[in-house]
N, C-alpha and C. Protein backbone atom coordinates (compact mmCIF):
# COMPACT_ATOMS: atom_id res chain seq x y z
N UNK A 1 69.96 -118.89 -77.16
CA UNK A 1 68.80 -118.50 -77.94
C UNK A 1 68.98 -119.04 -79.36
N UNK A 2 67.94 -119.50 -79.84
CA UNK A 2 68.08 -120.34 -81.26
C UNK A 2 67.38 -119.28 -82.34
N UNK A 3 68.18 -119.07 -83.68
CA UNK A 3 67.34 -118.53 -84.29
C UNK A 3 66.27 -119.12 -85.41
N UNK A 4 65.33 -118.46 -85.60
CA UNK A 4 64.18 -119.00 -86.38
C UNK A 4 64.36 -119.91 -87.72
N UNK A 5 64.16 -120.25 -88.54
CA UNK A 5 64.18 -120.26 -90.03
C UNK A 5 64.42 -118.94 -90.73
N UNK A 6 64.22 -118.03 -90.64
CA UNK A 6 64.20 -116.39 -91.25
C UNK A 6 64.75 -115.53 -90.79
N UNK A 7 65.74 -116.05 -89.25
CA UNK A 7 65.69 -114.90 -88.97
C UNK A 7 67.93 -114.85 -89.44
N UNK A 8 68.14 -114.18 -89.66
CA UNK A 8 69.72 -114.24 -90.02
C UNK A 8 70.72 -114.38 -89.11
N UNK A 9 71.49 -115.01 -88.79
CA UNK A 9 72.51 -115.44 -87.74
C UNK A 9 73.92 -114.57 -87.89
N UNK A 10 74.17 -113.95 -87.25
CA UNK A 10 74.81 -112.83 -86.61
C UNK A 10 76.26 -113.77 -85.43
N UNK A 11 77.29 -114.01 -86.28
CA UNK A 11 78.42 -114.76 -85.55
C UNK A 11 79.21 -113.62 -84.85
N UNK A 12 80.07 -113.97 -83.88
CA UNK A 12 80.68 -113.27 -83.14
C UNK A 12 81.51 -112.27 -83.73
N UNK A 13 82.15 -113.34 -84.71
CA UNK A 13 83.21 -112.41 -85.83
C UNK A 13 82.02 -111.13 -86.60
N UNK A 14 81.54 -111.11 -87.07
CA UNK A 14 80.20 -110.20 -87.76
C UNK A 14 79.47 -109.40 -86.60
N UNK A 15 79.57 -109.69 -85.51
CA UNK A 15 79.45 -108.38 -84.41
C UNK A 15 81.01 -107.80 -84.24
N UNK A 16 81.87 -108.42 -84.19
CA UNK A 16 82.80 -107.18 -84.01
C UNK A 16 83.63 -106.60 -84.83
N UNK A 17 83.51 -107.03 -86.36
CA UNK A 17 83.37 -106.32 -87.52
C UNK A 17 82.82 -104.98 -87.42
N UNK A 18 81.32 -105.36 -87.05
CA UNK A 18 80.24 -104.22 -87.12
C UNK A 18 80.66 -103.30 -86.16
N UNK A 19 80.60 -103.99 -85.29
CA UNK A 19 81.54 -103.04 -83.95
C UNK A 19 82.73 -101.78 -84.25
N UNK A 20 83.51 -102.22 -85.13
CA UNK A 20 85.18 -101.79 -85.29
C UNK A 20 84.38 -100.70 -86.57
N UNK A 21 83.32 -100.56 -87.20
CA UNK A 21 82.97 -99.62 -88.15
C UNK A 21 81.95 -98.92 -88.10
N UNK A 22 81.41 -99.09 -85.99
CA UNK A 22 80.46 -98.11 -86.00
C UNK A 22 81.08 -96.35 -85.85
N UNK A 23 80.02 -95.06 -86.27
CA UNK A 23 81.34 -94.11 -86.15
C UNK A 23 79.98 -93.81 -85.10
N UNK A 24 80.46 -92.53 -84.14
CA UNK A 24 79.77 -91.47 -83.24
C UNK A 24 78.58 -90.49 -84.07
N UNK A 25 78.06 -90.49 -83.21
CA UNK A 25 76.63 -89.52 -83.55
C UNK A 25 76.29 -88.98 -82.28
N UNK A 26 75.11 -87.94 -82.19
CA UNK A 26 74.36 -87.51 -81.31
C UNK A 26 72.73 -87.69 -81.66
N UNK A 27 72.34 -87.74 -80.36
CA UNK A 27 71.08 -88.15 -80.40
C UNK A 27 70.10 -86.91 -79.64
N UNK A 28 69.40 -86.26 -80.70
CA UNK A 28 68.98 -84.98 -79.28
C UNK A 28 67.15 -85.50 -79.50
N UNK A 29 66.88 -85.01 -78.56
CA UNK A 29 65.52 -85.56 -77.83
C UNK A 29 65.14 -83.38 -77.90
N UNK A 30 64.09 -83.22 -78.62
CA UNK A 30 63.61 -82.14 -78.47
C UNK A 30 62.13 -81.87 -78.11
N UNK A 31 62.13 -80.60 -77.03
CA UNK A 31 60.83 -80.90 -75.91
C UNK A 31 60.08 -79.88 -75.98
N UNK A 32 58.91 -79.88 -75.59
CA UNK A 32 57.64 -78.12 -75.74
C UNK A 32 58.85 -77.52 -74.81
N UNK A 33 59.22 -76.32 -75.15
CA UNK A 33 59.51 -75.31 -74.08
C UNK A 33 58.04 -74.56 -73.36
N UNK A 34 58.19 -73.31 -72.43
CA UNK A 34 57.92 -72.85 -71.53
C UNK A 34 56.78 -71.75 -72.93
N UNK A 35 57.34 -71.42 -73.71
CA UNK A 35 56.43 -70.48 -75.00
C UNK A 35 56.24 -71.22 -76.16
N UNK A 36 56.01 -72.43 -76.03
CA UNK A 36 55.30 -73.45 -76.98
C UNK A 36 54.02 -72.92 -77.15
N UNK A 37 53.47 -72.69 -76.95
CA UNK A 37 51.87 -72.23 -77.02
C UNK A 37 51.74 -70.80 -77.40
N UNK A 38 52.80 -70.06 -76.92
CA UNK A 38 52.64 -68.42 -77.47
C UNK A 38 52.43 -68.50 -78.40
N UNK A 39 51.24 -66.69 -78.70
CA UNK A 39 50.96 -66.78 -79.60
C UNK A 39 52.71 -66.75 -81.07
N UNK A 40 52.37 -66.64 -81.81
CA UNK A 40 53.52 -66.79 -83.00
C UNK A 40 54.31 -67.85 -83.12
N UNK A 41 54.54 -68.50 -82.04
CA UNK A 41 55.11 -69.54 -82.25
C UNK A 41 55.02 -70.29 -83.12
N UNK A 42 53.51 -70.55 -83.51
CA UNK A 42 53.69 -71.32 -85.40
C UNK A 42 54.80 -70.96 -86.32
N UNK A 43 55.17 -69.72 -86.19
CA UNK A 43 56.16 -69.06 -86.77
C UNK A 43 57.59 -69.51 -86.96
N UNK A 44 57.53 -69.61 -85.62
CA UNK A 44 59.06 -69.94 -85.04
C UNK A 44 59.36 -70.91 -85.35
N UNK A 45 58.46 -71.92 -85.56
CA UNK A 45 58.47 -73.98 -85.49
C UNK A 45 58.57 -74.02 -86.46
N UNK A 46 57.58 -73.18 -87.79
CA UNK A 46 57.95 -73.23 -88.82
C UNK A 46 59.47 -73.11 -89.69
N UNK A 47 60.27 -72.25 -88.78
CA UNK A 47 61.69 -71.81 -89.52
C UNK A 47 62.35 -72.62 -88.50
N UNK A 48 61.88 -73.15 -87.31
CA UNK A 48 62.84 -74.30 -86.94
C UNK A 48 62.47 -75.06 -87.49
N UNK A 49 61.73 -75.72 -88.65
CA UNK A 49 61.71 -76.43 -89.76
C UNK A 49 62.56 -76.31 -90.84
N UNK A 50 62.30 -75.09 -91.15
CA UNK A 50 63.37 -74.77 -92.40
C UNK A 50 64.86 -75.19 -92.05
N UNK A 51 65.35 -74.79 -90.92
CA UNK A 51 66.48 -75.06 -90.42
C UNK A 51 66.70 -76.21 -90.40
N UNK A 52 65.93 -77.45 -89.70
CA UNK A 52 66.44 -78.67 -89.97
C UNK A 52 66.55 -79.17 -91.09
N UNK A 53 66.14 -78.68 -92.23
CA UNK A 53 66.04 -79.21 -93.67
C UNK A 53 67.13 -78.61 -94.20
N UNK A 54 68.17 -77.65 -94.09
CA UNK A 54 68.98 -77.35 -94.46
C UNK A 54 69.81 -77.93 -93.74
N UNK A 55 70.27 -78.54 -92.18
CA UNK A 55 71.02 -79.05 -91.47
C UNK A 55 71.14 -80.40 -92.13
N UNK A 56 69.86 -80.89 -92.67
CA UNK A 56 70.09 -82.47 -93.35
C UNK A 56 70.43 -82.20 -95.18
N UNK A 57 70.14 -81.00 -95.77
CA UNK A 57 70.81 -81.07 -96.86
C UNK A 57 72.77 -80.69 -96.49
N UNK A 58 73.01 -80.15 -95.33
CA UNK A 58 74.44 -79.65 -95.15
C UNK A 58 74.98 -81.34 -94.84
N UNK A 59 74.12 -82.16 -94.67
CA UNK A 59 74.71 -83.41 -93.80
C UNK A 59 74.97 -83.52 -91.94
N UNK A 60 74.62 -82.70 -91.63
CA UNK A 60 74.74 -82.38 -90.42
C UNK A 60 73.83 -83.09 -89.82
N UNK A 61 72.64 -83.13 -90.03
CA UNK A 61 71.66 -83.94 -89.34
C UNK A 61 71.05 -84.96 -90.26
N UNK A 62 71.71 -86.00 -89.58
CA UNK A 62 71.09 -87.45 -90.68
C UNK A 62 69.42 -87.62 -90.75
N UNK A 63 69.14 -87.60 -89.41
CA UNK A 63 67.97 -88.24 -89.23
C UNK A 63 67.19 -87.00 -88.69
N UNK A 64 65.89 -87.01 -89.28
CA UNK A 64 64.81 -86.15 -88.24
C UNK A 64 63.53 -86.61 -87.99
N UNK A 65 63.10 -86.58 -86.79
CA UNK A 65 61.49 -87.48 -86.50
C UNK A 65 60.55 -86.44 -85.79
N UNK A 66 59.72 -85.91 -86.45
CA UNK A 66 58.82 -84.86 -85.52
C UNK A 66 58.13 -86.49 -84.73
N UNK A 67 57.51 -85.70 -83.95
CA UNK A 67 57.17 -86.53 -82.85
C UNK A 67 55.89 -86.05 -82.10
N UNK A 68 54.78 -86.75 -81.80
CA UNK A 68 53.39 -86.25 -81.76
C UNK A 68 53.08 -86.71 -80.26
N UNK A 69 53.30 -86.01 -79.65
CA UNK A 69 53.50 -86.46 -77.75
C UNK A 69 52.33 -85.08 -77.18
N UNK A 70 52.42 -85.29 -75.49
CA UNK A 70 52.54 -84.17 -74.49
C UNK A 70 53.84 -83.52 -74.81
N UNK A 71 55.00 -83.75 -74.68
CA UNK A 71 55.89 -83.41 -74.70
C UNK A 71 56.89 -83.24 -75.40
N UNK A 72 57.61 -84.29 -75.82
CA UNK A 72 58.52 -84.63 -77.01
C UNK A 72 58.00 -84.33 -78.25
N UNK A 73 58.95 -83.55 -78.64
CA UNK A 73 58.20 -82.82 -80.20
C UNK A 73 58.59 -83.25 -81.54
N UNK A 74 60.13 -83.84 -81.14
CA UNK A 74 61.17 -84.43 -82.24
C UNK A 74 61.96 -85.15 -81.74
N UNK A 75 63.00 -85.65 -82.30
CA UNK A 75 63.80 -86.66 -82.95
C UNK A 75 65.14 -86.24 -83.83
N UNK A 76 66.34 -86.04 -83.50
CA UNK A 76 66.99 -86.06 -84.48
C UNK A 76 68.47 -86.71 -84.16
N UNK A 77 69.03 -86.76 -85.40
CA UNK A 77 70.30 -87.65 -85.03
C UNK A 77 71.25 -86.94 -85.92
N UNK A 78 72.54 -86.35 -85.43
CA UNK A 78 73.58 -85.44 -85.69
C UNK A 78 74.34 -86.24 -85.85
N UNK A 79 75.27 -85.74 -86.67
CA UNK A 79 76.65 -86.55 -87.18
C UNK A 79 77.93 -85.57 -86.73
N UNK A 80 77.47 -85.10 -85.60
CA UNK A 80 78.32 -83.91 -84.92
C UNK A 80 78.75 -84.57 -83.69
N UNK A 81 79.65 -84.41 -82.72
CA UNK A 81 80.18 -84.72 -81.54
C UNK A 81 79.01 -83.81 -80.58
N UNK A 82 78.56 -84.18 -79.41
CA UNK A 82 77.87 -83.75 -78.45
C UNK A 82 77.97 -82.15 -78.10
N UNK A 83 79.31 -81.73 -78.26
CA UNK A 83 79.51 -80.53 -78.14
C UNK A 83 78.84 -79.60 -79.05
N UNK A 84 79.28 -79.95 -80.51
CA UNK A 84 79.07 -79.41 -81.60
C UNK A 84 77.44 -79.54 -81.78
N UNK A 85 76.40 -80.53 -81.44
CA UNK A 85 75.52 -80.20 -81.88
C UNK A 85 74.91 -79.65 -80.62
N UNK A 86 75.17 -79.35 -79.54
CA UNK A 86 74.47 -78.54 -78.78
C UNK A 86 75.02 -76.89 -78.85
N UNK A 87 75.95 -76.51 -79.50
CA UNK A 87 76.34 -75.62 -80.10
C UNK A 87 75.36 -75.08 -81.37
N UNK A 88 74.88 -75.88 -82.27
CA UNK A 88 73.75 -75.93 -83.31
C UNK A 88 72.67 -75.92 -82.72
N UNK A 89 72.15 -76.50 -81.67
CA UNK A 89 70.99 -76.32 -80.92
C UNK A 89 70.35 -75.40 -80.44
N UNK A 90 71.83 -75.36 -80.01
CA UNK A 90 71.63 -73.31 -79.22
C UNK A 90 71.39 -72.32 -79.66
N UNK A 91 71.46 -72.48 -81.23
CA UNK A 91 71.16 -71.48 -82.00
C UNK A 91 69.92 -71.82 -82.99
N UNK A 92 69.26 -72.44 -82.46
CA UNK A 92 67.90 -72.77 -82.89
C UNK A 92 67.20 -71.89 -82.49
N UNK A 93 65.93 -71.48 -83.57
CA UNK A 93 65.26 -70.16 -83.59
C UNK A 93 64.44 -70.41 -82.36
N UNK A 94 63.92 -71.61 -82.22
CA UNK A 94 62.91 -72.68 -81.82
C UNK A 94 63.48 -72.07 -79.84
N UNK A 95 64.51 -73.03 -79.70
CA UNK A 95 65.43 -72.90 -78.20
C UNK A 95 65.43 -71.40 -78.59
N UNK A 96 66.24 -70.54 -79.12
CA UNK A 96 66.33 -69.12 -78.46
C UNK A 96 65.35 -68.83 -78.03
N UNK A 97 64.44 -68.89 -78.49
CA UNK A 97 62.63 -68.11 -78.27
C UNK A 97 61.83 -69.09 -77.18
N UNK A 98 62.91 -70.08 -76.31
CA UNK A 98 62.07 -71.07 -75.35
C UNK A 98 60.84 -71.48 -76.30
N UNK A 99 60.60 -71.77 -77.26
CA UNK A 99 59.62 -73.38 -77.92
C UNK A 99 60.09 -74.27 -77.51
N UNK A 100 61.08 -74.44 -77.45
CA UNK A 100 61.78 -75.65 -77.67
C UNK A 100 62.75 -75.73 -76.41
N UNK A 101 63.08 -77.19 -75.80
CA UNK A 101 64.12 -77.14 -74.59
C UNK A 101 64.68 -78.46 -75.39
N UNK A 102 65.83 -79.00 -75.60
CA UNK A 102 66.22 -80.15 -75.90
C UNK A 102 67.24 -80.72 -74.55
N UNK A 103 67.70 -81.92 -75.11
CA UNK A 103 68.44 -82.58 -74.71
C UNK A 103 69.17 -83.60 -75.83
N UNK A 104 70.45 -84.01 -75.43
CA UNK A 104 71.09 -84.76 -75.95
C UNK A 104 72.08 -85.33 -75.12
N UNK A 105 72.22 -86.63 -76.27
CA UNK A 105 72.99 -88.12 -75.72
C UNK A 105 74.14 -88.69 -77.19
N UNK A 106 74.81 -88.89 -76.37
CA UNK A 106 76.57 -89.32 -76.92
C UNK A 106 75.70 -91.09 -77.62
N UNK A 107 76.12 -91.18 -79.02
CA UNK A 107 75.88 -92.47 -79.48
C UNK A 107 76.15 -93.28 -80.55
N UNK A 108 75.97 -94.24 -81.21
CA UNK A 108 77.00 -94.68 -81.98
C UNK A 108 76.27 -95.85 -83.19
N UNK A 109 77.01 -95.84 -84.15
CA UNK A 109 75.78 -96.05 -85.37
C UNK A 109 76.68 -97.02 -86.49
N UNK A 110 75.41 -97.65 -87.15
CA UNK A 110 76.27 -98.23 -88.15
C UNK A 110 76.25 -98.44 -89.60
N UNK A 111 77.34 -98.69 -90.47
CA UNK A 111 76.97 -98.86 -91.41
C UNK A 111 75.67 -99.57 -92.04
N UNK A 112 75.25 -98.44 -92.70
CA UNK A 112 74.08 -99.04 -93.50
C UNK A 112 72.68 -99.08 -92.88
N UNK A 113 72.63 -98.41 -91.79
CA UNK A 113 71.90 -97.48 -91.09
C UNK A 113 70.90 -96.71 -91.52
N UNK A 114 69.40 -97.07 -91.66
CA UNK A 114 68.93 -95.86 -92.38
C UNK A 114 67.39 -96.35 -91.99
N UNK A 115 66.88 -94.94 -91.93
CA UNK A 115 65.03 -95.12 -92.12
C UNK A 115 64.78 -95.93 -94.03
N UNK A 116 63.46 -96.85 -93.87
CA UNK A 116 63.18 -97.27 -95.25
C UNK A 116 62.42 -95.90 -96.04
N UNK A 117 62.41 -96.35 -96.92
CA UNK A 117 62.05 -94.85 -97.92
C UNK A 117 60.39 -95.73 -98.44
């Protein structure tokens, strides 16, 4: 594959640089639970809001993406081991009260990594 005029060339040595300084993350995928629609639940979503905004001022959660689906509600990306953030999950106001059902996936990230502002 040839690259463009613009596009930046990426040598073998410079992938496994990048490689040797990616660190671990988690990736959780969060879903309508079964009392998504109950009534109060605005409630609940709301302070599972608050919560993620304190999880990303603690550093705990790098990334967050609400998400406008049938299903999929969010987006977030933990700087916790798989264990640990489904441990944090579990204690989501959101999941205790079934709003919310997540899932998560083991994954790996790199320097300089970031949504544009």
């Amino acid at each position: 594959m040839n690259a463009t005029d613009d596009e930046t060339i990426i040598t073998d040595d410079d992938m496994r640089g990048m490689l040797q300084k990616s660190r671990p993350y988690t990736i959780m995928i969060l879903k309508k639970g079964a009392s998504y629609d109950a009534p109060g639940s605005d409630k609940i979503i709301w302070e599972h809001g608050r919560r993620n905004f304190s999880l990303r001022a603690d550093g705990r959660l790098a990334i967050v993406c609400p998400v406008s689906s049938d299903t999929v509600t969010g987006v977030g990306i933990f700087t916790s081991d798989i264990d640990e953030t489904r441990a944090i999950m579990d204690e989501d106001p959101g999941v205790l009260a079934g709003v919310f059902v997540y899932e998560t996936y083991s994954s790996r990230g790199f320097p300089g990594d970031a949504l544009s502002v």
